[in-house]
Protein backbone atom coordinates (compact mmCIF):
# COMPACT_ATOMS: atom_id res chain seq x y z
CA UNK A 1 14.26 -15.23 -9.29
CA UNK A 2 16.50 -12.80 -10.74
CA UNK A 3 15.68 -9.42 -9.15
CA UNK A 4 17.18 -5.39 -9.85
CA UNK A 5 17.39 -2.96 -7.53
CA UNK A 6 17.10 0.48 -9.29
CA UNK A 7 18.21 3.16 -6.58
CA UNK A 8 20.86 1.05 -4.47
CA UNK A 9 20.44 2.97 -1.09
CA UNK A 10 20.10 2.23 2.29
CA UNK A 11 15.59 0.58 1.18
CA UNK A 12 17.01 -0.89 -1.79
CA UNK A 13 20.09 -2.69 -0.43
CA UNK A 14 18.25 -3.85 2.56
CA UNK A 15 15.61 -5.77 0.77
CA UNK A 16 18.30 -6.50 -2.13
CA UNK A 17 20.45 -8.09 0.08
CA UNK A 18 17.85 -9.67 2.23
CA UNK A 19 16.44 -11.28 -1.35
CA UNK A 20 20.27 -12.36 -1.82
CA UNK A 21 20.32 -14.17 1.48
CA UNK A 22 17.57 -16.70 0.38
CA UNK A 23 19.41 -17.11 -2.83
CA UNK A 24 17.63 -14.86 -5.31
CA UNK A 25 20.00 -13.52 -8.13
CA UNK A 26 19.90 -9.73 -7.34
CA UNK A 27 21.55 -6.79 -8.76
CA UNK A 28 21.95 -3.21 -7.09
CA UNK A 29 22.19 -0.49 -9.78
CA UNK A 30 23.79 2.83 -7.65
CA UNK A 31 26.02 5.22 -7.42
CA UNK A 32 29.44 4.46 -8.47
CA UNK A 33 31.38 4.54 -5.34
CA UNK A 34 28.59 1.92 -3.81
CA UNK A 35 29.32 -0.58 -7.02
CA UNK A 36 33.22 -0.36 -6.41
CA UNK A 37 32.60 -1.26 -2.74
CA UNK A 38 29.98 -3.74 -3.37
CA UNK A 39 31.40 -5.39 -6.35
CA UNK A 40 34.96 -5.67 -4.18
CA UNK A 41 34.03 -6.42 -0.88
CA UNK A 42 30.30 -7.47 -1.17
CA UNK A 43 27.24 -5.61 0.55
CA UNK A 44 28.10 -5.25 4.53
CA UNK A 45 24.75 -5.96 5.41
CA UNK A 46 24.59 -5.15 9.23
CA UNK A 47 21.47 -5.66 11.77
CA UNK A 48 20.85 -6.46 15.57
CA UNK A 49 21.40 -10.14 14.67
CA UNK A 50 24.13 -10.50 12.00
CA UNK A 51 26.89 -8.34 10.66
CA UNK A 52 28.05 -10.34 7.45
CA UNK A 53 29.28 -9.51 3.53
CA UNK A 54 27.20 -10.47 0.29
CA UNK A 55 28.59 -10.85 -2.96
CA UNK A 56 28.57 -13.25 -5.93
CA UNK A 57 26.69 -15.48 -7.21
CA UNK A 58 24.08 -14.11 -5.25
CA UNK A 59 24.64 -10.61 -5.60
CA UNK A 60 26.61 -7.61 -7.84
CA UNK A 61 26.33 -4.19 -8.49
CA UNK A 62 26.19 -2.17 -11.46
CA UNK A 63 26.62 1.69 -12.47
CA UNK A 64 24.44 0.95 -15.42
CA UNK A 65 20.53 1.27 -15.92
CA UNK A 66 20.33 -1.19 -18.29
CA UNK A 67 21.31 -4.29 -15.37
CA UNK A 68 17.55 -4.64 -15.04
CA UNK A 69 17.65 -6.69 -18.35
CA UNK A 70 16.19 -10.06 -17.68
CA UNK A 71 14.96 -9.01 -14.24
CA UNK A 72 11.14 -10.57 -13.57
CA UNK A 73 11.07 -8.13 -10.64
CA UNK A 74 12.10 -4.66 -9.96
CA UNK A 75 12.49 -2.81 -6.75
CA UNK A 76 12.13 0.51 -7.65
CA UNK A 77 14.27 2.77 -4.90
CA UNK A 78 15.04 6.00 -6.22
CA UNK A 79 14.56 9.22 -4.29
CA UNK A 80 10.89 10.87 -5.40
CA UNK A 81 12.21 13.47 -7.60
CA UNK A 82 13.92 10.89 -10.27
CA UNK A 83 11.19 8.66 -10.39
CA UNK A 84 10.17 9.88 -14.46
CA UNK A 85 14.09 10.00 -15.31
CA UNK A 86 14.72 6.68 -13.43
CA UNK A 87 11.76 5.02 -15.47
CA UNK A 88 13.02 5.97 -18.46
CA UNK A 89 16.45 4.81 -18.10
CA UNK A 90 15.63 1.38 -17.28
CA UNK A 91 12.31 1.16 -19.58
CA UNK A 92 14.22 0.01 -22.97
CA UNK A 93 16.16 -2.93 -20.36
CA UNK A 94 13.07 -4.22 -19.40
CA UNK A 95 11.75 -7.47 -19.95
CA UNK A 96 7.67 -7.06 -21.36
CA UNK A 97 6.67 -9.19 -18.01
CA UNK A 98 9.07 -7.82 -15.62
CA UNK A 99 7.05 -6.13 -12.68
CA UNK A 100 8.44 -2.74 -10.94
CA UNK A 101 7.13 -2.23 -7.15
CA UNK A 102 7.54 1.11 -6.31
CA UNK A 103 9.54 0.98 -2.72
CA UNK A 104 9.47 4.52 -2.31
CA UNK A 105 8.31 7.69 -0.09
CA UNK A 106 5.34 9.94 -1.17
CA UNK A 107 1.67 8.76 -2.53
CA UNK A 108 1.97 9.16 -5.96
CA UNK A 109 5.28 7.51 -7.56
CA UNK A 110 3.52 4.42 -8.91
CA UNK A 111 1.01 6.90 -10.82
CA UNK A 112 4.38 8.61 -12.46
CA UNK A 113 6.24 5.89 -13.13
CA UNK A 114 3.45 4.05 -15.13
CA UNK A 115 3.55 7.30 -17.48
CA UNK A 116 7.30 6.26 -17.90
CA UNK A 117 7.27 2.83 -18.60
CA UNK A 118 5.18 0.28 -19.94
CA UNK A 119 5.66 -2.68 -17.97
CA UNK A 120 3.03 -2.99 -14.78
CA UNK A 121 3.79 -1.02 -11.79
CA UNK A 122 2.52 -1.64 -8.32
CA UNK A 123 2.86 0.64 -5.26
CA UNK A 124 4.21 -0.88 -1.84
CA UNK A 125 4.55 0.99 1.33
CA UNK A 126 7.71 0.26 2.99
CA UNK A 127 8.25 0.16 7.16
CA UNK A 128 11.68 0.20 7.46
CA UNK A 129 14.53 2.21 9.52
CA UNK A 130 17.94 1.76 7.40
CA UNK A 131 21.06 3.72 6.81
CA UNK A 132 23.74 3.71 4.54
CA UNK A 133 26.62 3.53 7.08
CA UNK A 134 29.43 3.78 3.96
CA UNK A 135 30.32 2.86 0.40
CA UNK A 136 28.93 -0.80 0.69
CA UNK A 137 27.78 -0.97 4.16
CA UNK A 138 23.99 -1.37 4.61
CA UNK A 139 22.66 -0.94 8.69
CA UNK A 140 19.44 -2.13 9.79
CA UNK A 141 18.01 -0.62 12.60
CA UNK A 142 14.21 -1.99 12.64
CA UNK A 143 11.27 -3.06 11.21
CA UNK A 144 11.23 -4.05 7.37
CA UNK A 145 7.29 -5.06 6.91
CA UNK A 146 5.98 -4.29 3.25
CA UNK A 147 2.32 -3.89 2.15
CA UNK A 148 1.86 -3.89 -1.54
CA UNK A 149 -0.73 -3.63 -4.23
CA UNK A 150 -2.52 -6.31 -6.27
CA UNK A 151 -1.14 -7.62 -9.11
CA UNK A 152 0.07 -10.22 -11.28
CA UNK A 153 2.38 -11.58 -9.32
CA UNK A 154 1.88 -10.00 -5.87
CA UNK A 155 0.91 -13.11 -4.07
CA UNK A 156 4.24 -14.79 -5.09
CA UNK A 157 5.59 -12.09 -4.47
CA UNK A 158 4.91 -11.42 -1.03
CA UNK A 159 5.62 -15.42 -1.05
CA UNK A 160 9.43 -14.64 -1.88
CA UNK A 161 9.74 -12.26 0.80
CA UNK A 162 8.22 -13.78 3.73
CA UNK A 163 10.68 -16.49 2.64
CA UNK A 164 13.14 -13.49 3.21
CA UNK A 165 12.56 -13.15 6.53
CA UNK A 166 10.21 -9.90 5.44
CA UNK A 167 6.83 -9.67 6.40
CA UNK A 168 4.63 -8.75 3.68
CA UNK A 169 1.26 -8.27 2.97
CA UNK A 170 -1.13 -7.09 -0.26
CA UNK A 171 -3.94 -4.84 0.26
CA UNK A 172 -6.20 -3.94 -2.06
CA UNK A 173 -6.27 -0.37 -0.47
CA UNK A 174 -2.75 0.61 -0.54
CA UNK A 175 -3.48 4.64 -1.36
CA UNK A 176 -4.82 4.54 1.92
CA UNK A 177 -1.33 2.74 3.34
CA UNK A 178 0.86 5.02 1.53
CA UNK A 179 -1.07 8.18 2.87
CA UNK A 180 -0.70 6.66 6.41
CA UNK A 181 3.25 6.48 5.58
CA UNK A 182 3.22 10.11 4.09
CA UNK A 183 1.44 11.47 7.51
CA UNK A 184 4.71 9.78 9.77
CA UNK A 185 7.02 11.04 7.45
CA UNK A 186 5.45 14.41 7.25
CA UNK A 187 5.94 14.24 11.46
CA UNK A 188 9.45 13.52 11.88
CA UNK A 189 10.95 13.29 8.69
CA UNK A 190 11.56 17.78 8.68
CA UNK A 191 12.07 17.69 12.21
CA UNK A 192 14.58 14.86 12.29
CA UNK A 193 16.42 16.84 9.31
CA UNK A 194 16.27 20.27 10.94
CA UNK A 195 17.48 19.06 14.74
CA UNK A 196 19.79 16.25 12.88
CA UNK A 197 18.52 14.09 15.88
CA UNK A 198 17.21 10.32 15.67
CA UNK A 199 13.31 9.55 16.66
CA UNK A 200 13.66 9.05 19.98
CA UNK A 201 15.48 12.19 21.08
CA UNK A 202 13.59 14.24 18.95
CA UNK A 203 10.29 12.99 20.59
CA UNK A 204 11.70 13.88 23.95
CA UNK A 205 12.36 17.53 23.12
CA UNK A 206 10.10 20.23 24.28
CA UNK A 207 6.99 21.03 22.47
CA UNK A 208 7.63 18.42 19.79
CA UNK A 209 4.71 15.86 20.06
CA UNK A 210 2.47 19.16 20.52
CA UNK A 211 3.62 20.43 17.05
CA UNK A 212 3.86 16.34 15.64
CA UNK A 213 0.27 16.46 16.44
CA UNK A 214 -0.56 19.59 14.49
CA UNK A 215 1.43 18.19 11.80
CA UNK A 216 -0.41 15.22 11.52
CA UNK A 217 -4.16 17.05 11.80
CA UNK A 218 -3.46 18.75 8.90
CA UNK A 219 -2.59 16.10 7.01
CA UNK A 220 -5.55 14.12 7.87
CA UNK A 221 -7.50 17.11 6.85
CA UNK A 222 -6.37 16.83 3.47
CA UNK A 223 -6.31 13.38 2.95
CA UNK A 224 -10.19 13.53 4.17
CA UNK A 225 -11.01 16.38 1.53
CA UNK A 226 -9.16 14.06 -0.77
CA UNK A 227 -11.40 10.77 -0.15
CA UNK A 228 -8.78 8.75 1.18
CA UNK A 229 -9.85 6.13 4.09
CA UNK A 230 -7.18 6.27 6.69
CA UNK A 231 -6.92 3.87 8.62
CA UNK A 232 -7.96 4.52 12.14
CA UNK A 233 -4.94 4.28 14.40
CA UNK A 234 -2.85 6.89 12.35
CA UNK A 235 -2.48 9.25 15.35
CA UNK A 236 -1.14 6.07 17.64
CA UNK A 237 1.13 4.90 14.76
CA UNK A 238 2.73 8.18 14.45
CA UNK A 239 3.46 8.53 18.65
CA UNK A 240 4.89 4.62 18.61
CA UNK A 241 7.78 5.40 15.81
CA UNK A 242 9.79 7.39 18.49
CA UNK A 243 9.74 3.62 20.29
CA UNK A 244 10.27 1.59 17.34
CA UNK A 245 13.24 3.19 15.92
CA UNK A 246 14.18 5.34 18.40
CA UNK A 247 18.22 5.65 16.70
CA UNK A 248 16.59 6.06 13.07
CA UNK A 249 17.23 9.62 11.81
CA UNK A 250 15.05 10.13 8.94
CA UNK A 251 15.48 9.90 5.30
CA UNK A 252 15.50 13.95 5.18
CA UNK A 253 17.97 14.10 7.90
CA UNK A 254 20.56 11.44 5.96
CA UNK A 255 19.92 13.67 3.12
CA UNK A 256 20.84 17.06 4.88
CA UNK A 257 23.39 16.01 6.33
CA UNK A 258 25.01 14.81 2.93
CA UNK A 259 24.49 18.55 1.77
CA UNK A 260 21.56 16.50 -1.24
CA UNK A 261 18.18 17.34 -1.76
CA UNK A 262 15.75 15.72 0.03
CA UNK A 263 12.05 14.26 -0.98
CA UNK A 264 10.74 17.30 1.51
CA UNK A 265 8.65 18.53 -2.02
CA UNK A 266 6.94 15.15 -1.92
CA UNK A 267 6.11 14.99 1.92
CA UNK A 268 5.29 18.23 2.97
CA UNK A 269 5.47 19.89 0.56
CA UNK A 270 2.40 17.42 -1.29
CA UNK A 271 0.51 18.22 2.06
CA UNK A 272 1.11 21.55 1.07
CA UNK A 273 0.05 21.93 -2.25
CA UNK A 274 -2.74 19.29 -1.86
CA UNK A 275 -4.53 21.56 0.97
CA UNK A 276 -4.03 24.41 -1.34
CA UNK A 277 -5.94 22.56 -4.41
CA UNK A 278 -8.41 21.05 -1.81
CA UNK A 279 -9.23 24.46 0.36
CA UNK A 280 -7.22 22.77 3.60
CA UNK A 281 -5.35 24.97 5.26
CA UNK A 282 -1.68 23.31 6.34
CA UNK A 283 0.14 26.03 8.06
CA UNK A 284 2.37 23.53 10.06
CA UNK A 285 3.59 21.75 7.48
CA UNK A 286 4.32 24.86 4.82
CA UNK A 287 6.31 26.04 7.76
CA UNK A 288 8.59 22.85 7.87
CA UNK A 289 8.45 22.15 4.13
CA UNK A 290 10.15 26.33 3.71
CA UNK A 291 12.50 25.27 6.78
CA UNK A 292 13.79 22.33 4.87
CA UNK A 293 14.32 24.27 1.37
CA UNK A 294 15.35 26.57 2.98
CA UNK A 295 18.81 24.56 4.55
CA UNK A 296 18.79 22.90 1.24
CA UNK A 297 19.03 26.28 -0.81
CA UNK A 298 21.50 27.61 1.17
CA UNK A 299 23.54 24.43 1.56
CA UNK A 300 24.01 24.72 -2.21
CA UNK A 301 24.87 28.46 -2.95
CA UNK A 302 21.18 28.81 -4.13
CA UNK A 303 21.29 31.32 -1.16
């Protein structure tokens, strides 16, 4: 299958260059440092069991939106922000029954993106710990499952990538999934950024899981007000990441400590203004959501 990856970071060249690996034809569509790299040296794709370089036939990298042409499936990686922006830039390249799976944070991409395109969209929520360790280099630190909405082609889909080596399923109640994702991310995601420490050390530090778990309270409140079914081991999920990828910092973190913007305005900062439509009080989280902004405003003379 010939597959794009729009938003070539550390998600989409991890599953890009898994896909590679069992001989898919895939194409990462980044930044343009990351296509120099890639497109000399191949993707360094590095993880507790192999440490090797991907390149052609398999896979190449392009600066250029319109590399999704011909693509029957699109991994849709961008950062939550440029999801309408991204969609239109690749909408004229794609093919009428290409599918785009949203691999992104935040619960309501999918819904933005199919007001930006119209080729079908599906949601997946992605458990992964990944960094970009360079221009080209792609580390793998844990985990790597993917659940995914019903489609027309999810079942081959999640076919392909179990063939990958990534475990995949489909559920028919992915909101649910991807507001179980939002509530870790809401946890550690600010707190990783504003200590700049991985999971496990941040876990260990004094009052932490105390304020984690006040964290994650609120955003079950809202989520409840909202009608979604969580599933019922949220709270255990959220105190097991610290031992699953204890040397992941989090996406926020990465961000931060590139002096970007982060997704914070789609993590806490949804919690946020969901609770506020909803009547839920989220004190916790508006209090890590201004912390964030707050680095980020001043990190680029906004302040």
């Amino acid at each position: 299958m010939k597959i794009a990856v729009m938003g070539a970071g550390a998600v989409g060249c991890y599953y890009g260059a898994m896909l590679a690996r069992a001989g898919h034809e895939v194409v990462l569509i980044g930044r343009a440092s990351h296509v120099q790299a890639v497109e000399r040296d191949g993707l360094r794709l590095q993880t507790q069991q192999l440490d090797e370089h991907i390149g052609p036939p398999h896979l190449r990298a392009s600066i250029d939106p319109a590399a999704v042409s011909g693509a029957r499936l699109v991994l849709f990686c961008v950062k939550s922000p440029d999801t309408e922006s991204a969609g239109a830039s690749i909408g004229p390249h794609l093919a009428a029954d290409s599918l785009v799976l949203t691999l992104q944070n935040g619960v309501d991409n999918a819904e933005r993106l199919r007001g930006a395109i119209a080729q079908e969209v599906a949601a997946a929520v992605v458990y992964v710990a990944t960094e970009m360790a360079g221009a080209g280099h792609v580390r793998h630190h844990g985990r790597g499952e993917l659940v995914i909405e019903p489609s027309s082609q999810s079942a081959a889909i999640a076919q392909m990538f179990a063939a990958a080596g990534i475990s995949t399923e489909v559920s028919a109640n992915v909101r649910a999934a991807l507001w179980a994702k939002l509530i870790l991310n809401c946890a550690y995601n600010a707190l990783s950024a504003i200590s700049q420490l991985p999971y496990g050390r941040l876990a260990a530090g004094t009052g932490v899981c105390a304020s984690m778990r006040d964290v994650v309270a609120e955003c079950m409140a809202v989520a409840q007000a909202d009608g979604v079914s969580l599933p019922p081991d949220v709270e255990l999920a959220v105190s097991r990441i610290a031992q699953t990828m204890p040397t992941q910092y989090s996406s926020t973190a990465q961000d931060l400590a590139r002096g970007k913007r982060s997704e914070i305005d789609h993590l806490n900062g949804l919690v946020v203004r969901r609770g506020e439509a909803l009547g839920v009080a989220t004190p916790a989280n508006r209090l890590l959501h201004t912390l964030v902004r707050l680095i980020e405003d001043k990190a680029s003379g906004a302040l």
